[in-house]
C-alpha atoms as a PDB file:
ATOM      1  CA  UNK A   1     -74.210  17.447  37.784  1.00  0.00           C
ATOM      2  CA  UNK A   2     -73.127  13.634  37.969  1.00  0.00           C
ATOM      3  CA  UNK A   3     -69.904  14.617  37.648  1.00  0.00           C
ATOM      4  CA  UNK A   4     -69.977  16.990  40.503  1.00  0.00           C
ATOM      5  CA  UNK A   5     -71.397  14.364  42.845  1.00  0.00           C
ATOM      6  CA  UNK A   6     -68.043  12.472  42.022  1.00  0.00           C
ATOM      7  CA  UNK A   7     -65.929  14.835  42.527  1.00  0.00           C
ATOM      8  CA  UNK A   8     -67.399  15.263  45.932  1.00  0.00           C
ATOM      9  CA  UNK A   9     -67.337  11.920  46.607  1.00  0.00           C
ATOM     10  CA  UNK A  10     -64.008  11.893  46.173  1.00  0.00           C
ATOM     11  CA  UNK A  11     -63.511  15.202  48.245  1.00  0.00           C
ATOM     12  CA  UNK A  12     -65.422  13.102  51.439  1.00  0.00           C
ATOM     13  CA  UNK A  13     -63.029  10.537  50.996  1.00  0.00           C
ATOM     14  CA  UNK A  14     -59.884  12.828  51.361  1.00  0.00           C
ATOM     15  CA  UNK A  15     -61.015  14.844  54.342  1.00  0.00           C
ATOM     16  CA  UNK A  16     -61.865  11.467  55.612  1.00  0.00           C
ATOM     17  CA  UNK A  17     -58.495  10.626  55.217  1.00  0.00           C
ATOM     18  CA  UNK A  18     -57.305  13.577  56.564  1.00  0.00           C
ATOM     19  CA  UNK A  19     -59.374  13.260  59.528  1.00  0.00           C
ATOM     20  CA  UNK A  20     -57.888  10.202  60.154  1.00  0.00           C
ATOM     21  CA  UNK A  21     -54.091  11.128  60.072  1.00  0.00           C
ATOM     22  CA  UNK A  22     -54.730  13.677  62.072  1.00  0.00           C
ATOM     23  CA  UNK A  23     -56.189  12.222  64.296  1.00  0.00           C
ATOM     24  CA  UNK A  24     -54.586   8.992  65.303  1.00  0.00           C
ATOM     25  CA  UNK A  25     -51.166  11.167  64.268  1.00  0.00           C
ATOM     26  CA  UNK A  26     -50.395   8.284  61.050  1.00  0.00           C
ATOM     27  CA  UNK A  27     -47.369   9.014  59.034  1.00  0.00           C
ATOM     28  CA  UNK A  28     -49.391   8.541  55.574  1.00  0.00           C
ATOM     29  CA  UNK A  29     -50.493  10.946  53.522  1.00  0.00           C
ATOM     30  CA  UNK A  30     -54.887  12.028  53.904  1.00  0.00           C
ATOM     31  CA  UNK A  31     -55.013  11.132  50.021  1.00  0.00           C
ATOM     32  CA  UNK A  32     -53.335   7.705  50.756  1.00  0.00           C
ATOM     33  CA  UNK A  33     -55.993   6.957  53.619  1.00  0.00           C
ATOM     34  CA  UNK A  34     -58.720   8.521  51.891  1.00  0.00           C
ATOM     35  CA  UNK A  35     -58.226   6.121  48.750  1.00  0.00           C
ATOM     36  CA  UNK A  36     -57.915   3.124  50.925  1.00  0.00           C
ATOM     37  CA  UNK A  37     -60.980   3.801  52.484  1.00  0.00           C
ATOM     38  CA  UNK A  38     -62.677   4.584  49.178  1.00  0.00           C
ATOM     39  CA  UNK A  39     -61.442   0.798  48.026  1.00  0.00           C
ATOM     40  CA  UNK A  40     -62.727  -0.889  51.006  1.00  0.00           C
ATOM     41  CA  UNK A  41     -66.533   1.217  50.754  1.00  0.00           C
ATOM     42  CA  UNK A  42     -66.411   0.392  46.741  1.00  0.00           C
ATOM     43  CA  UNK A  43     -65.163  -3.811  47.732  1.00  0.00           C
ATOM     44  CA  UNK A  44     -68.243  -3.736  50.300  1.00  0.00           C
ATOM     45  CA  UNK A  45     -70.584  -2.171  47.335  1.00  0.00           C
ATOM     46  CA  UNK A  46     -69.317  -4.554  44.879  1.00  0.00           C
ATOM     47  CA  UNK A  47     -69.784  -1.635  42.281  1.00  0.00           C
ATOM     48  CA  UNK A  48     -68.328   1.907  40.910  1.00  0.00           C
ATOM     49  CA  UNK A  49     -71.332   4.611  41.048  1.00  0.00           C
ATOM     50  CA  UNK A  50     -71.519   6.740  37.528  1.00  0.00           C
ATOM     51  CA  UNK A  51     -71.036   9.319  39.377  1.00  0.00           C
ATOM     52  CA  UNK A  52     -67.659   8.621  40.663  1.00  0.00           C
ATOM     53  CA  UNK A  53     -66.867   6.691  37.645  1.00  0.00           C
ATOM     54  CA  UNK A  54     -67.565   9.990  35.408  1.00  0.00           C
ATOM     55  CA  UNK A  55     -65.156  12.153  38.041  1.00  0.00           C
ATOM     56  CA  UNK A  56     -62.916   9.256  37.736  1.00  0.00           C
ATOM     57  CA  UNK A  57     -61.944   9.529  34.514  1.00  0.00           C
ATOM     58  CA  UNK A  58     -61.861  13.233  33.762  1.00  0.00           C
ATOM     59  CA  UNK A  59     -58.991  12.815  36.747  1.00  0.00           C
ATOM     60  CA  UNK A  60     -57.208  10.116  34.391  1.00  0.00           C
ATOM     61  CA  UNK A  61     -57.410  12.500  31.377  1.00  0.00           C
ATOM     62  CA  UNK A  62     -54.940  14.946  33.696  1.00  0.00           C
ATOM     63  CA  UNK A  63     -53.021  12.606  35.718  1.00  0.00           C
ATOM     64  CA  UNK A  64     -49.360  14.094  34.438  1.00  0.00           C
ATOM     65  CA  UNK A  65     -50.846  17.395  35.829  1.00  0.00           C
ATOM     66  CA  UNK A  66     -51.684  16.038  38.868  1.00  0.00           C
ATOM     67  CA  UNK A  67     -48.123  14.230  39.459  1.00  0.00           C
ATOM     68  CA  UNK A  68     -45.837  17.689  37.909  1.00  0.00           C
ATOM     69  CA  UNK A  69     -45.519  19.348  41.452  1.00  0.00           C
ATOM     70  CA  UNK A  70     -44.164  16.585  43.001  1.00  0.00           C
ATOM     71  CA  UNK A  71     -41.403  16.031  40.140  1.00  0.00           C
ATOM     72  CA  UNK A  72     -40.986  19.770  40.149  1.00  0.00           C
ATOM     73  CA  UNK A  73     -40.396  19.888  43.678  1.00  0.00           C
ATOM     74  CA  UNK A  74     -37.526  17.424  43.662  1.00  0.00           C
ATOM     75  CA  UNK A  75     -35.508  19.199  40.827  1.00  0.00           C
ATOM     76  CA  UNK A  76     -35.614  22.454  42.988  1.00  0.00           C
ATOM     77  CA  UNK A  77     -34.581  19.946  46.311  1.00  0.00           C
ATOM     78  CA  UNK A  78     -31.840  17.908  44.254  1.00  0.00           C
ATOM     79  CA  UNK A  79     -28.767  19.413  45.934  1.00  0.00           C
ATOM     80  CA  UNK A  80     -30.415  18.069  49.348  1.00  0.00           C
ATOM     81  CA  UNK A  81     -30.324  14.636  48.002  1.00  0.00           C
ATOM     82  CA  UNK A  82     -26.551  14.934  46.483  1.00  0.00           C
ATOM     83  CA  UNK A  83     -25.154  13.141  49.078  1.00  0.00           C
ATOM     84  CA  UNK A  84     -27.988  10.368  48.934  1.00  0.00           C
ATOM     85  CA  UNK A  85     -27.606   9.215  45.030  1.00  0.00           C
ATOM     86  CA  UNK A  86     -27.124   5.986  45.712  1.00  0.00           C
ATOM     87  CA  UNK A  87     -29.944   5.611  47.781  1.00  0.00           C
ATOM     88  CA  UNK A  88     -32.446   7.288  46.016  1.00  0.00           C
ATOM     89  CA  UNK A  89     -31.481   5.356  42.864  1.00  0.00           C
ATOM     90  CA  UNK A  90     -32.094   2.213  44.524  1.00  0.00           C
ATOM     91  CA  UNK A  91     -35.311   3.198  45.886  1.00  0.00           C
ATOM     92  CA  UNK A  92     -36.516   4.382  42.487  1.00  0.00           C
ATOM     93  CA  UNK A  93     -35.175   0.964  40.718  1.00  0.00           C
ATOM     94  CA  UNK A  94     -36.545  -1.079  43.426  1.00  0.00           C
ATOM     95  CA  UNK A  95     -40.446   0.849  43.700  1.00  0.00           C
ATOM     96  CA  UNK A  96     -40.505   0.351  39.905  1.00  0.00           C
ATOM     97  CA  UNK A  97     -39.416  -3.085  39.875  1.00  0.00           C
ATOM     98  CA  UNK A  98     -42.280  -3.980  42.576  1.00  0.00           C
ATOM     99  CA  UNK A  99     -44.724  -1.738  41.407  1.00  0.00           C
ATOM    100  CA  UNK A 100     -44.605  -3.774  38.238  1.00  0.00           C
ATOM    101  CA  UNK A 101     -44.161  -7.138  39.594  1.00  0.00           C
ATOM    102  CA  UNK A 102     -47.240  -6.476  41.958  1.00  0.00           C
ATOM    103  CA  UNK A 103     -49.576  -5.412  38.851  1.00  0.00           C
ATOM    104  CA  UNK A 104     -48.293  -8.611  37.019  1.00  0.00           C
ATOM    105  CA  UNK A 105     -49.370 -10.289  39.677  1.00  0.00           C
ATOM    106  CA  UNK A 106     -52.847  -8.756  40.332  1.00  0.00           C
ATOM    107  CA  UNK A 107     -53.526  -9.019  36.859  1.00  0.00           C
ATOM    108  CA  UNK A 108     -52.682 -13.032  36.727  1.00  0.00           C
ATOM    109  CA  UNK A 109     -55.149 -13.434  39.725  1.00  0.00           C
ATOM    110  CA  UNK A 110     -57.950 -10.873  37.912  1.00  0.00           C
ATOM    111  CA  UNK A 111     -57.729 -13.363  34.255  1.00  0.00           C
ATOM    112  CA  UNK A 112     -57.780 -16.532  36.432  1.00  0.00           C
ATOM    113  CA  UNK A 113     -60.632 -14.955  38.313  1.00  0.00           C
ATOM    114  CA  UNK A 114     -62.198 -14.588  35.345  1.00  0.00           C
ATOM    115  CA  UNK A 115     -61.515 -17.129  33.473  1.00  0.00           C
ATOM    116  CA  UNK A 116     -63.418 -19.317  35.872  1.00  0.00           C
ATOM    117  CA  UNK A 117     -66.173 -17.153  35.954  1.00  0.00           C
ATOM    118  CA  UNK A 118     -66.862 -17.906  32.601  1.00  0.00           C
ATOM    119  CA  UNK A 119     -66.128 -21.540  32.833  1.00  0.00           C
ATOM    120  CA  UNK A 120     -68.945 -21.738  35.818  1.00  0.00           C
ATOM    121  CA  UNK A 121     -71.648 -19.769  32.860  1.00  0.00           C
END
């Protein structure tokens, strides 16, 4: 049952989401929104319910799942992007290459962070 309430958790959040594109007409996805506001509830509660935390990670256990349409899609679209190789190269090189220098970051300022946490017990 825990696990349900999660799940619908998560559900609120994306037709919050959704709500919201559609309704101020934002070029962002409803998921996108939905998990932004999702961070900025769970940064106000300073904690992850067990609930969501439960729905969380049976999600993790099928991420590639949940990411094969997308990669699908483009191999069936690649002849519309034959004339935009270059581009789409550089895009993928250059969201990797931030994507990792942004969690390298984070995750410097999260062991500082802690670090002096545990200095200050």
């Amino acid at each position: 049952m825990s696990m349900l309430r999660g799940f619908l958790i998560l559900v609120v959040f994306f037709l919050l989401g959704e709500a919201l594109r559609v309704l101020f007409v934002i070029p962002v996805s409803g998921g996108v929104l939905g998990m932004i506001l999702m961070t900025f509830t769970l940064m106000l509660r300073g904690r992850v319910s067990d609930d969501l935390a439960s729905a969380s990670q049976a999600l993790i256990s099928v991420l590639v799942l949940l990411i094969m349409p997308g990669v699908v899609g483009i191999f069936f679209l690649a002849s519309h992007f034959s004339g935009q190789w270059l581009a789409v190269s550089a895009a993928l090189l250059l969201g990797t290459f931030l994507s990792v220098l942004t969690t390298l970051l984070l995750m410097k300022c999260m062991l500082r962070m802690t670090a002096r946490g545990g200095a200050d017990d």
